[in-house]
PDB file of N, CA and C in Angstrom:
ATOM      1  N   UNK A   1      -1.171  -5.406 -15.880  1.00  0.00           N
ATOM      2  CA  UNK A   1      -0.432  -4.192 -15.659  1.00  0.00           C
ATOM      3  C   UNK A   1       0.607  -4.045 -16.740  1.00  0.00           C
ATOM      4  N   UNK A   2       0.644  -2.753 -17.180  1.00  0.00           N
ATOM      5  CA  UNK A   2       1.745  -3.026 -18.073  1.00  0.00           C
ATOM      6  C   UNK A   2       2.494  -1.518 -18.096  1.00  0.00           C
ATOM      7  N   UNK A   3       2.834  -0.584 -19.566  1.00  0.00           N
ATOM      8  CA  UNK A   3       3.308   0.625 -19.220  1.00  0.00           C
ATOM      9  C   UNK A   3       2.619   1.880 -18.658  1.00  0.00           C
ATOM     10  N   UNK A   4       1.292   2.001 -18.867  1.00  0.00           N
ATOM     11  CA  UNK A   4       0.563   3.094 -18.052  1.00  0.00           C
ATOM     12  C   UNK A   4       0.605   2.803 -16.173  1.00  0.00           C
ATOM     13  N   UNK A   5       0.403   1.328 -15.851  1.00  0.00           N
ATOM     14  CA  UNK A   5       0.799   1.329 -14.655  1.00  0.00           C
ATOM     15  C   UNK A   5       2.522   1.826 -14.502  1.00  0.00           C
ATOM     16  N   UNK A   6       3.464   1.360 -14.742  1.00  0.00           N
ATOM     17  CA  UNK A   6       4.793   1.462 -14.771  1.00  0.00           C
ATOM     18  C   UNK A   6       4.849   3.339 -14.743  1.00  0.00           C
ATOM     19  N   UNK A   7       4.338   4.151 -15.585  1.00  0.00           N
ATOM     20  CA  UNK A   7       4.083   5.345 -16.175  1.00  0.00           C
ATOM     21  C   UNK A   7       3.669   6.547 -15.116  1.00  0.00           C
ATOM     22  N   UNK A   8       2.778   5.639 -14.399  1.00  0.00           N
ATOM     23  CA  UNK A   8       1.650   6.346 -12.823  1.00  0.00           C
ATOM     24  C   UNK A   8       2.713   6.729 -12.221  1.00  0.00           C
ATOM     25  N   UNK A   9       3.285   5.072 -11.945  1.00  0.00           N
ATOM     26  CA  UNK A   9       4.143   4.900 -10.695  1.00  0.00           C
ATOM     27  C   UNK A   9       5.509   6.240 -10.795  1.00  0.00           C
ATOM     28  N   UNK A  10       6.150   6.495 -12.044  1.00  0.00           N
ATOM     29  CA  UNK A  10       6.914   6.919 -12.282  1.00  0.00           C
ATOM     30  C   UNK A  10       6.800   8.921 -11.879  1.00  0.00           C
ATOM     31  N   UNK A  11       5.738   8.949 -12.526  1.00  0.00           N
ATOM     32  CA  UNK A  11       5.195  10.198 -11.889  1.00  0.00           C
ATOM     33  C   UNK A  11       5.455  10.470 -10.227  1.00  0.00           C
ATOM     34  N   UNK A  12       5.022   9.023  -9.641  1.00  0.00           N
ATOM     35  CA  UNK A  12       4.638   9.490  -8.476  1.00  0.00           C
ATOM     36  C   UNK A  12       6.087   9.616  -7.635  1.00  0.00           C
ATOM     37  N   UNK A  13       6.812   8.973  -8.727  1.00  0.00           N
ATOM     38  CA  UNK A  13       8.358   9.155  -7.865  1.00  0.00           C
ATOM     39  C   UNK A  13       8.832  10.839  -8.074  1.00  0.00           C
ATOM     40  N   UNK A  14       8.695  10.857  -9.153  1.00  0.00           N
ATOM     41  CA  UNK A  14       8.725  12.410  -9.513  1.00  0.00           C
ATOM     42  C   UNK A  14       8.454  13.534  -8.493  1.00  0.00           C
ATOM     43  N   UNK A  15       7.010  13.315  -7.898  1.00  0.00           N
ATOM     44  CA  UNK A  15       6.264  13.891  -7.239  1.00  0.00           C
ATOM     45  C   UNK A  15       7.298  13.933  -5.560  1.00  0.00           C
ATOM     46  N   UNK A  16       7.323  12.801  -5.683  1.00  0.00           N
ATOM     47  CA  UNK A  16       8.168  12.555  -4.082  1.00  0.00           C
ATOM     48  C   UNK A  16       9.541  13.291  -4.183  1.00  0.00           C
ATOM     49  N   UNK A  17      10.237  12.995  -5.021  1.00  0.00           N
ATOM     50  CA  UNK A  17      11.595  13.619  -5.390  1.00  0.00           C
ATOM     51  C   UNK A  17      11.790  15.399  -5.246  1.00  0.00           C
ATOM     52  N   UNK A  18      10.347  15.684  -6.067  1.00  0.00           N
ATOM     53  CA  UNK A  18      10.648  17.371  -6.229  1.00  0.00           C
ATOM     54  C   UNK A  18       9.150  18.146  -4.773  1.00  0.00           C
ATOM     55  N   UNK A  19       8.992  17.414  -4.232  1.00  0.00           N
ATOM     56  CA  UNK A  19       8.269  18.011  -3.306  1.00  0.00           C
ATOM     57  C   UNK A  19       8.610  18.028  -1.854  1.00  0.00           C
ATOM     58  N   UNK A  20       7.980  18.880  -1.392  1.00  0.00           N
ATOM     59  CA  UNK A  20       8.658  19.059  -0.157  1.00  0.00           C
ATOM     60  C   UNK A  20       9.832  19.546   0.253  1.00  0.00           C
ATOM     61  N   UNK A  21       9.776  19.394   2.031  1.00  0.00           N
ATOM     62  CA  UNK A  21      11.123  20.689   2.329  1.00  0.00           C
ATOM     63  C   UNK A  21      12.243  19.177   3.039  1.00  0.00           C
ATOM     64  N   UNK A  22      11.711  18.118   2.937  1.00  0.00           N
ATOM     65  CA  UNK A  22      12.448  17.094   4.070  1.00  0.00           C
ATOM     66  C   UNK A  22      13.834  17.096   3.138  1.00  0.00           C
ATOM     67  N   UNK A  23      14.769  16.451   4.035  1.00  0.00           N
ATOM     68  CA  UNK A  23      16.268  16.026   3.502  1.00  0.00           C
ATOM     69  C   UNK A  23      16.114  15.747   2.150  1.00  0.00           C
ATOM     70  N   UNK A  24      17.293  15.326   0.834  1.00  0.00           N
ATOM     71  CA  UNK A  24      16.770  15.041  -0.088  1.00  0.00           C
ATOM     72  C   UNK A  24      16.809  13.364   0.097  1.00  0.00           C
ATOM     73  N   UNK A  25      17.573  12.829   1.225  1.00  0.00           N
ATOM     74  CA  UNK A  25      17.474  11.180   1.339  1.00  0.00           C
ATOM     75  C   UNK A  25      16.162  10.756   1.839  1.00  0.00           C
ATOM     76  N   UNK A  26      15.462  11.841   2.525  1.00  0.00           N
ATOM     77  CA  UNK A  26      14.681  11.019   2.926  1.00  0.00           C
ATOM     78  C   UNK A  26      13.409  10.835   1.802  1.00  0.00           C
ATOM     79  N   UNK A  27      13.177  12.051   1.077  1.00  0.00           N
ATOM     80  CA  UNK A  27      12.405  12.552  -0.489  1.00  0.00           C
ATOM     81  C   UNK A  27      12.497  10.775  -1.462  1.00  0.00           C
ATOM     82  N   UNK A  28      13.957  10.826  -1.182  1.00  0.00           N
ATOM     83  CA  UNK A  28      14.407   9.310  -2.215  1.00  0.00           C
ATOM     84  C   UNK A  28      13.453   8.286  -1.577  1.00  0.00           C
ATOM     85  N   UNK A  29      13.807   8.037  -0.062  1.00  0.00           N
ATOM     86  CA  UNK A  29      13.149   6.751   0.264  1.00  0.00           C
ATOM     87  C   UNK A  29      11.565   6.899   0.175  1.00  0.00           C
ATOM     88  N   UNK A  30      10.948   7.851   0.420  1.00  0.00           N
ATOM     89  CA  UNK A  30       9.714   8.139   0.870  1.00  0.00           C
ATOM     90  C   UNK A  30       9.497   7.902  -0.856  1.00  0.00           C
ATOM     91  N   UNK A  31      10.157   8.364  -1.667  1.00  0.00           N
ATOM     92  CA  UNK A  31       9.089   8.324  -3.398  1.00  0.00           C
ATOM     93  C   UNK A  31       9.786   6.704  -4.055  1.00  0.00           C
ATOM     94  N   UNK A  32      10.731   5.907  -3.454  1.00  0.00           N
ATOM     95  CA  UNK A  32      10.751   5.031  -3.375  1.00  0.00           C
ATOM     96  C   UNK A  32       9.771   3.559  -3.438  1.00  0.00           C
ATOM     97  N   UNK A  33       9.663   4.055  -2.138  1.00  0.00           N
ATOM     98  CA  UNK A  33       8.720   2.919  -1.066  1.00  0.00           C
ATOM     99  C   UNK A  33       7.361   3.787  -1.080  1.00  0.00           C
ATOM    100  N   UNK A  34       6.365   3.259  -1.327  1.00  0.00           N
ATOM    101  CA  UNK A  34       5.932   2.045  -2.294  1.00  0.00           C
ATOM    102  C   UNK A  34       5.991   2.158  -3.868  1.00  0.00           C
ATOM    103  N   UNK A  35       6.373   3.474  -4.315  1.00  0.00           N
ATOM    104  CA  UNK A  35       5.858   3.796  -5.405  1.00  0.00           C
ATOM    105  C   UNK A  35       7.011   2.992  -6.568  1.00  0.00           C
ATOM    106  N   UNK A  36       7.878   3.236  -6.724  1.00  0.00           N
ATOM    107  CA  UNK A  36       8.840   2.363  -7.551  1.00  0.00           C
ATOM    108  C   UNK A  36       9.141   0.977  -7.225  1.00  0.00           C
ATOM    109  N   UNK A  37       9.086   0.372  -5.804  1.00  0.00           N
ATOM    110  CA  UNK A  37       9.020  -0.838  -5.815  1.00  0.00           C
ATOM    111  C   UNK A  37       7.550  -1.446  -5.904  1.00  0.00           C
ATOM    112  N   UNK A  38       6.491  -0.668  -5.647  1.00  0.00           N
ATOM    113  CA  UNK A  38       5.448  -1.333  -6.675  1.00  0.00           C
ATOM    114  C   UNK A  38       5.620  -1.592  -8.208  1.00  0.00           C
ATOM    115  N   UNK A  39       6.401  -0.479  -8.630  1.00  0.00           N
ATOM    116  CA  UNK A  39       6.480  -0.535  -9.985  1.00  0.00           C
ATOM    117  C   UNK A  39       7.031  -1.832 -10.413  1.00  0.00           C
ATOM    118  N   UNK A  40       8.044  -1.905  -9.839  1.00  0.00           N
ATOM    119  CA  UNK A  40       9.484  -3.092  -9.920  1.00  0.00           C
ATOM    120  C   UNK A  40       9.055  -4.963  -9.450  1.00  0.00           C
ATOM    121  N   UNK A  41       8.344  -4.418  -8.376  1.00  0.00           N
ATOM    122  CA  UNK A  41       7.770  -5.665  -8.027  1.00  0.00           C
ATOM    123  C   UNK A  41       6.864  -6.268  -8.566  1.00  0.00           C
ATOM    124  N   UNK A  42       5.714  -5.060  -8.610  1.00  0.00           N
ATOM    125  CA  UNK A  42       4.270  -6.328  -9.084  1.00  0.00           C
ATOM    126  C   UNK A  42       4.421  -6.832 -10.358  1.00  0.00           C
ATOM    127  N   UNK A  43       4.098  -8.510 -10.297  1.00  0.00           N
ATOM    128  CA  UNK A  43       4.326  -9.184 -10.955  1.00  0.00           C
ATOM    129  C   UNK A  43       4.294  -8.975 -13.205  1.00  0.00           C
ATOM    130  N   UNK A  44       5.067  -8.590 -13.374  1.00  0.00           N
ATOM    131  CA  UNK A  44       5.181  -8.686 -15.145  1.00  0.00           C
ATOM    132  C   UNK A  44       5.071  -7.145 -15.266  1.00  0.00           C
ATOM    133  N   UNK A  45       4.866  -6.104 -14.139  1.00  0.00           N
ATOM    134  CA  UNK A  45       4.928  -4.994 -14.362  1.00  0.00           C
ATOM    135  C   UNK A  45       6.041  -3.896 -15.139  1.00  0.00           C
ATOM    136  N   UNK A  46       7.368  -4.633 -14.650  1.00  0.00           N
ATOM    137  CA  UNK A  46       7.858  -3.588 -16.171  1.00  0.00           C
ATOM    138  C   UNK A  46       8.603  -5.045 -17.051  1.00  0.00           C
ATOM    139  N   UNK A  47       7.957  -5.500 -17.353  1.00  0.00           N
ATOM    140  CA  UNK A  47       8.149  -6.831 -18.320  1.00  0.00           C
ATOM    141  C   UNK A  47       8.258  -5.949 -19.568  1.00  0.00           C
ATOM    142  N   UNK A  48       7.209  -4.815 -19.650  1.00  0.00           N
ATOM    143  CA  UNK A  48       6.737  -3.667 -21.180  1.00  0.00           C
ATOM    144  C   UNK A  48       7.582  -2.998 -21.464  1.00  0.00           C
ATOM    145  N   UNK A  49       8.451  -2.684 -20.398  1.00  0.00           N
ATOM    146  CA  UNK A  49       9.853  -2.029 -20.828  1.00  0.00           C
ATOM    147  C   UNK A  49      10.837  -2.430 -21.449  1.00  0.00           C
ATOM    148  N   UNK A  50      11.627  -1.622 -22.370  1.00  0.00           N
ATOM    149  CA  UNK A  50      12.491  -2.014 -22.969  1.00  0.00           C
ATOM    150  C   UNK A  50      13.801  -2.648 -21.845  1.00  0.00           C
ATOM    151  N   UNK A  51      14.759  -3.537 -22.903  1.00  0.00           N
ATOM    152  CA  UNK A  51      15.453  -3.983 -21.493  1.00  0.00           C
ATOM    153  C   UNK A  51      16.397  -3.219 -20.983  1.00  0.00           C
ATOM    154  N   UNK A  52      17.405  -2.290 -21.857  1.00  0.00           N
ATOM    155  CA  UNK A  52      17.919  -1.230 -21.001  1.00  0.00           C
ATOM    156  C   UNK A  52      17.381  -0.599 -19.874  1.00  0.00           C
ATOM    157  N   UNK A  53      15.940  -0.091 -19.863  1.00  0.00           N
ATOM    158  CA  UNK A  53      15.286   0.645 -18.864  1.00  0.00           C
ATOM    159  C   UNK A  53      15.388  -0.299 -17.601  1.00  0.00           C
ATOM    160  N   UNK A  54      14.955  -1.737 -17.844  1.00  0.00           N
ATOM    161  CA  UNK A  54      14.635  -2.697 -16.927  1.00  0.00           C
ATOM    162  C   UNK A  54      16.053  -2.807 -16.375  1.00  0.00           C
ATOM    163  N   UNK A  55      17.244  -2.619 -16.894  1.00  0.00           N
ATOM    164  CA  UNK A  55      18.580  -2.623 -16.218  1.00  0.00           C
ATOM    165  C   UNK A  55      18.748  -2.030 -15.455  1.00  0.00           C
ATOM    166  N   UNK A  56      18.240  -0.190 -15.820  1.00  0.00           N
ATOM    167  CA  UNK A  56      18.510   0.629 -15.129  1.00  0.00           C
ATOM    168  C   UNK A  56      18.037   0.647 -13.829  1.00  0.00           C
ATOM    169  N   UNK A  57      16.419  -0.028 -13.629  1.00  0.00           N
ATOM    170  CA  UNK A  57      15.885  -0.085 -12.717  1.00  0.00           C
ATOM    171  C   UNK A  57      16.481  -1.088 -11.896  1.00  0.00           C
ATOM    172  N   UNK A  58      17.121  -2.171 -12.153  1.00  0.00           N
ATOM    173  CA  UNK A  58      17.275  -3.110 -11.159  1.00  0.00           C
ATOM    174  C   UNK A  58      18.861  -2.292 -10.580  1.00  0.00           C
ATOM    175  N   UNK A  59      19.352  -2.076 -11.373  1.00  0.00           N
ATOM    176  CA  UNK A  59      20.889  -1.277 -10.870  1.00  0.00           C
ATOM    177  C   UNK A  59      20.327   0.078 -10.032  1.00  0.00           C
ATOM    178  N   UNK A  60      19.350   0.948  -9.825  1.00  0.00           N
ATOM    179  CA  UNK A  60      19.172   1.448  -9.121  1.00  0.00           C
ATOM    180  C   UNK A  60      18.743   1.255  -7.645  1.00  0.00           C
ATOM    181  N   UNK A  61      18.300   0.237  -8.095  1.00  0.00           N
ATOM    182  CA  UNK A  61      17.382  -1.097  -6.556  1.00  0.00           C
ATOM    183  C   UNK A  61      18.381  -0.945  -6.023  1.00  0.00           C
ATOM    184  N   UNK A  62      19.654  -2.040  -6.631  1.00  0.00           N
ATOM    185  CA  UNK A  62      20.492  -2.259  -5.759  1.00  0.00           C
ATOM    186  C   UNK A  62      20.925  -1.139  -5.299  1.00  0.00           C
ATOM    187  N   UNK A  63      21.076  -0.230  -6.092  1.00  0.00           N
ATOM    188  CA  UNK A  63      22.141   1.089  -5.101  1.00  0.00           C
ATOM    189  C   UNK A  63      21.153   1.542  -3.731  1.00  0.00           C
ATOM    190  N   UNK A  64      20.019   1.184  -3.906  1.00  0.00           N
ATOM    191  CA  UNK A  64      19.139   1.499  -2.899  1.00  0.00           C
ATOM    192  C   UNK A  64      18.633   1.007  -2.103  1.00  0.00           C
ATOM    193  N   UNK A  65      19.480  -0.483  -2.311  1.00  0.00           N
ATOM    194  CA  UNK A  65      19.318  -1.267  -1.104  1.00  0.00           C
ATOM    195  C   UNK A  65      20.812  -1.882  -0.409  1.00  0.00           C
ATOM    196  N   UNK A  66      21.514  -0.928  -0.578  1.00  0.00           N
ATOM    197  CA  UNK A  66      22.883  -1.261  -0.613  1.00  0.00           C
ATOM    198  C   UNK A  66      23.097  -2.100   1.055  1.00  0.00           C
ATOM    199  N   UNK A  67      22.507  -1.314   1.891  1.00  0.00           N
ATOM    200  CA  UNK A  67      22.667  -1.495   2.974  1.00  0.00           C
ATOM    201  C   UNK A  67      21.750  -2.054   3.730  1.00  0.00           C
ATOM    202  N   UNK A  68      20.835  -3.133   2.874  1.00  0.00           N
ATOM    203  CA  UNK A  68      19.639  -3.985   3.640  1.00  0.00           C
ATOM    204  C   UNK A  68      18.308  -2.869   3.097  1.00  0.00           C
ATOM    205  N   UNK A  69      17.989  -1.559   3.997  1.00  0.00           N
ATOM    206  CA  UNK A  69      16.863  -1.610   3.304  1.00  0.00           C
ATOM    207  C   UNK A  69      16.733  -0.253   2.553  1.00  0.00           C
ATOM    208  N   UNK A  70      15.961   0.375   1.921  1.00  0.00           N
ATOM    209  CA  UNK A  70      15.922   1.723   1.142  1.00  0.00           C
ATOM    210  C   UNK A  70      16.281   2.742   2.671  1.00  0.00           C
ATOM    211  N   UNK A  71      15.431   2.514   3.378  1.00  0.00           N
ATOM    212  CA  UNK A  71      15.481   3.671   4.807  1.00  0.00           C
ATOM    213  C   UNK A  71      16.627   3.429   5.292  1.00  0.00           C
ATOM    214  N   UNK A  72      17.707   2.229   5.441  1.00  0.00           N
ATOM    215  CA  UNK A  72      18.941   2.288   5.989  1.00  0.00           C
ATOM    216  C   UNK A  72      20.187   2.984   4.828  1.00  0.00           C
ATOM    217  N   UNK A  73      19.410   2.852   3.826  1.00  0.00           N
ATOM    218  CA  UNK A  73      21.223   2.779   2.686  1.00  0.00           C
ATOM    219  C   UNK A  73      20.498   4.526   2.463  1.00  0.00           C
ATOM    220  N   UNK A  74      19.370   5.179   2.587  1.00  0.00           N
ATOM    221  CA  UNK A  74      19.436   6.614   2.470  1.00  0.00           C
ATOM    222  C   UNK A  74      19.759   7.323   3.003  1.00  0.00           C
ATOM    223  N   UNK A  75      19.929   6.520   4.809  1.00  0.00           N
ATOM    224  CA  UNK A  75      19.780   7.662   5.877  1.00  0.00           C
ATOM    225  C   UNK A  75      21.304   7.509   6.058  1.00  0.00           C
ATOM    226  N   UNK A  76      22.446   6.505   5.729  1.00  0.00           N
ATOM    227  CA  UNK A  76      23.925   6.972   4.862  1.00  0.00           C
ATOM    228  C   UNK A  76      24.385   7.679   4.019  1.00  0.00           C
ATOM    229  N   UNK A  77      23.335   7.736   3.004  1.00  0.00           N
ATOM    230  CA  UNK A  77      24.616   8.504   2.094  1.00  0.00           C
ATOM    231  C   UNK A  77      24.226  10.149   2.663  1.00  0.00           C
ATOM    232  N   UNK A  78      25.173  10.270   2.087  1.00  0.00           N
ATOM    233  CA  UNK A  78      25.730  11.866   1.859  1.00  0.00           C
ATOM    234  C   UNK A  78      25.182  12.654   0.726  1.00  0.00           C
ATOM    235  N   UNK A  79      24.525  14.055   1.468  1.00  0.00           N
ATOM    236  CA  UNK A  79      23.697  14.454   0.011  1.00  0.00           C
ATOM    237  C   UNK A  79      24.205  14.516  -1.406  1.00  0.00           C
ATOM    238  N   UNK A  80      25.773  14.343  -1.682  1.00  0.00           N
ATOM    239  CA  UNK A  80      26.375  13.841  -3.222  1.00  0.00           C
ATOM    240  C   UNK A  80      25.512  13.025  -3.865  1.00  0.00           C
ATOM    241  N   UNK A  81      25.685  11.675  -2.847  1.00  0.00           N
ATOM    242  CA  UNK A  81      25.028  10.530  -3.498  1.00  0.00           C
ATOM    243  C   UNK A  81      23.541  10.240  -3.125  1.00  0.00           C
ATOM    244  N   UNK A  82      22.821  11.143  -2.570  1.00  0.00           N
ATOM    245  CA  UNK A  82      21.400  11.259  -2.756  1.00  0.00           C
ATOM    246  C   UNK A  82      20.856  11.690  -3.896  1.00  0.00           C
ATOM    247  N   UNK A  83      21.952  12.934  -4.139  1.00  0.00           N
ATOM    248  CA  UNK A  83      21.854  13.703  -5.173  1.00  0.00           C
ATOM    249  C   UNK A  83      21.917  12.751  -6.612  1.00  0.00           C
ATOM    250  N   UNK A  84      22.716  12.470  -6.399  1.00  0.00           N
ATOM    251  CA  UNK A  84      22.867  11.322  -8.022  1.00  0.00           C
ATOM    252  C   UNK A  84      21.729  10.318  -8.075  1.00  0.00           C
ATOM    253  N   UNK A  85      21.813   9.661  -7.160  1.00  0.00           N
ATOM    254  CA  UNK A  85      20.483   8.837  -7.369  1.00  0.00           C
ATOM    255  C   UNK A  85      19.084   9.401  -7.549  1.00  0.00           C
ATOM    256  N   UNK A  86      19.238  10.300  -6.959  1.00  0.00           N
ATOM    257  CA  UNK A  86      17.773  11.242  -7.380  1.00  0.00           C
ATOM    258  C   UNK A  86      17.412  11.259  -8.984  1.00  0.00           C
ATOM    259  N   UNK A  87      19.368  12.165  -9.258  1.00  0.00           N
ATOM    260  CA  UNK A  87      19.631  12.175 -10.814  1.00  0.00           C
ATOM    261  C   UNK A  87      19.198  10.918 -11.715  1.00  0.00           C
ATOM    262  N   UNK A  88      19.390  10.084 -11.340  1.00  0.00           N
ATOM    263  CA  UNK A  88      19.174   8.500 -12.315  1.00  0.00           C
ATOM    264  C   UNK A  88      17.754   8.213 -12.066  1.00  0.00           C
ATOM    265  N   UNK A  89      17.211   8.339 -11.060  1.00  0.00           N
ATOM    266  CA  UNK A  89      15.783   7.743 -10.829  1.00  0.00           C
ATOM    267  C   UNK A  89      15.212   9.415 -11.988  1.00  0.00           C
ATOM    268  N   UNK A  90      14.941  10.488 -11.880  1.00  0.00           N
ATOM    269  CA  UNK A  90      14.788  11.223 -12.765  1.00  0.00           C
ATOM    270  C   UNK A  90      14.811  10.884 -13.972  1.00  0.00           C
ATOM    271  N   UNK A  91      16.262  10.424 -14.480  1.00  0.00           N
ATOM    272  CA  UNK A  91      16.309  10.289 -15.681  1.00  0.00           C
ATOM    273  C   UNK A  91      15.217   9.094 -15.962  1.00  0.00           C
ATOM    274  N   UNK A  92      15.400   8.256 -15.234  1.00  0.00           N
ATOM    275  CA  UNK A  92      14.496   6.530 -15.605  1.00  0.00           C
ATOM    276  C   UNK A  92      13.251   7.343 -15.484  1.00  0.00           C
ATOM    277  N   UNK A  93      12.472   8.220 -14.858  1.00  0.00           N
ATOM    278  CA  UNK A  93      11.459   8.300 -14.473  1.00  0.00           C
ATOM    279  C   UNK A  93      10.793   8.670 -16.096  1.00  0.00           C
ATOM    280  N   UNK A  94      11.986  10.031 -16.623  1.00  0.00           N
ATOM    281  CA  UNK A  94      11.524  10.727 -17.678  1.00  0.00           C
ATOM    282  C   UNK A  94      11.311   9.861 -19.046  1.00  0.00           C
ATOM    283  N   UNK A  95      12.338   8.804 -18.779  1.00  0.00           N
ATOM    284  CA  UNK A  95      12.095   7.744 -20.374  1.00  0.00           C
ATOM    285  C   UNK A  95      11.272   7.281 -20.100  1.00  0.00           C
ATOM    286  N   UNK A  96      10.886   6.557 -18.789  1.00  0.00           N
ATOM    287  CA  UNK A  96       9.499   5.986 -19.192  1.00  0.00           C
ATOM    288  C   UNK A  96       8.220   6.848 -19.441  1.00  0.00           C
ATOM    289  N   UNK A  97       8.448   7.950 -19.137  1.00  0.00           N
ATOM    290  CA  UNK A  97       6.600   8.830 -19.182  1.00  0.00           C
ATOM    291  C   UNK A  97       7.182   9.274 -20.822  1.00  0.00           C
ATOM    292  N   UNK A  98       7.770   9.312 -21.228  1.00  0.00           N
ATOM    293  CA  UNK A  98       8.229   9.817 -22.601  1.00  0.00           C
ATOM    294  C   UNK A  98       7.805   8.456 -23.423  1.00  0.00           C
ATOM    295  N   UNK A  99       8.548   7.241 -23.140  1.00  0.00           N
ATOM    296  CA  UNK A  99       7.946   6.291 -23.563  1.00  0.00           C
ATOM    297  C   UNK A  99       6.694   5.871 -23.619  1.00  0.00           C
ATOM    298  N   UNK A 100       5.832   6.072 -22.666  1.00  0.00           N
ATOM    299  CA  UNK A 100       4.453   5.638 -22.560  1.00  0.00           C
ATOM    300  C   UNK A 100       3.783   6.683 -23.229  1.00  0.00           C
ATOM    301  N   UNK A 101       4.234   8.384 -23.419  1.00  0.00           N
ATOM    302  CA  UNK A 101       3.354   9.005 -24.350  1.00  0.00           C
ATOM    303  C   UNK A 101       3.718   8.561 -25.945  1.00  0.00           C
ATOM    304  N   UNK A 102       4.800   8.217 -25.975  1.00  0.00           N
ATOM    305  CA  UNK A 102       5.494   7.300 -27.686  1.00  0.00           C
ATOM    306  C   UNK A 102       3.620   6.502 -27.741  1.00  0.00           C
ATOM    307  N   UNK A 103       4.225   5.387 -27.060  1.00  0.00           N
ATOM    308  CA  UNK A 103       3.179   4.465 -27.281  1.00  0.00           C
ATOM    309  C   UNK A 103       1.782   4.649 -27.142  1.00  0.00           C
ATOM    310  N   UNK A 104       1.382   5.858 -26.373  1.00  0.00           N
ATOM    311  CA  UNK A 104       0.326   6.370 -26.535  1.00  0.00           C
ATOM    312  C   UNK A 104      -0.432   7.060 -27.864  1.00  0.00           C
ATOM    313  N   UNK A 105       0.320   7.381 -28.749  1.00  0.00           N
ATOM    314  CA  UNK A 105       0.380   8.209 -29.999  1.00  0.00           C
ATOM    315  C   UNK A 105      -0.733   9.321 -29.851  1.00  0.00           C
ATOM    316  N   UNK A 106      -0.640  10.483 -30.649  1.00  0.00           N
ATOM    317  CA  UNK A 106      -1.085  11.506 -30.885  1.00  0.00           C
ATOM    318  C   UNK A 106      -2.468  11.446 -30.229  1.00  0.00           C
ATOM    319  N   UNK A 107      -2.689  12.468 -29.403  1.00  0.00           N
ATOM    320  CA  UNK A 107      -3.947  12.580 -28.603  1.00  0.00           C
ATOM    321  C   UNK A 107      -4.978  13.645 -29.271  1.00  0.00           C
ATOM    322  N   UNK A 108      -6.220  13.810 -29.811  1.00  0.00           N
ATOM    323  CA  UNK A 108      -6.778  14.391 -30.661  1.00  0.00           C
ATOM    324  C   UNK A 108      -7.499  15.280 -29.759  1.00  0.00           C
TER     325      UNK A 108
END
């Protein structure tokens, strides 16, 4: 597994984030679980990332597991800080699919 898996996954947070009518905490946990902690977890999976990115991701974990588990620390915050974390998982989402088309190079 390497950045096209990492790349999928990232999409699919995307997908969870901007779809649907539910709360925006619950959007977070639901594009969360499984899809970014597959990313995060399976083994050497973002090993391909640069290490800033890999920071960002583990500093987002934690904010998202602040309170034991993704479904407990979302169904706290306050849509501010749903809102921001949405914001950061976005941003991480967009460097990596930006990154993986880098490394993909020119498609003919």
């Amino acid at each position: 597994m390497g950045l096209d898996y990492v790349d999928e996954k990232m999409r699919i947070v995307l997908g969870g984030l901007s779809g649907g009518t539910a709360p925006l905490q619950q959007r977070l946990a639901h594009a969360c679980v499984p899809a970014l902690w597959g990313a995060v977890h399976e083994s050497g999976s973002i090993d391909c990332l640069p290490e800033e990115l890999q920071q960002r991701l583990a500093q987002i974990r934690g904010r998202l597991t602040s309170a034991g588990s993704v479904d407990a620390t979302t169904s706290q915050m306050s849509d501010f800080e749903a809102m921001k974390c949405a914001d950061l998982l976005t941003e991480i989402a967009l460097d990596v699919i930006i990154l993986a088309a880098k490394m993909a190079g020119p498609h003919v």
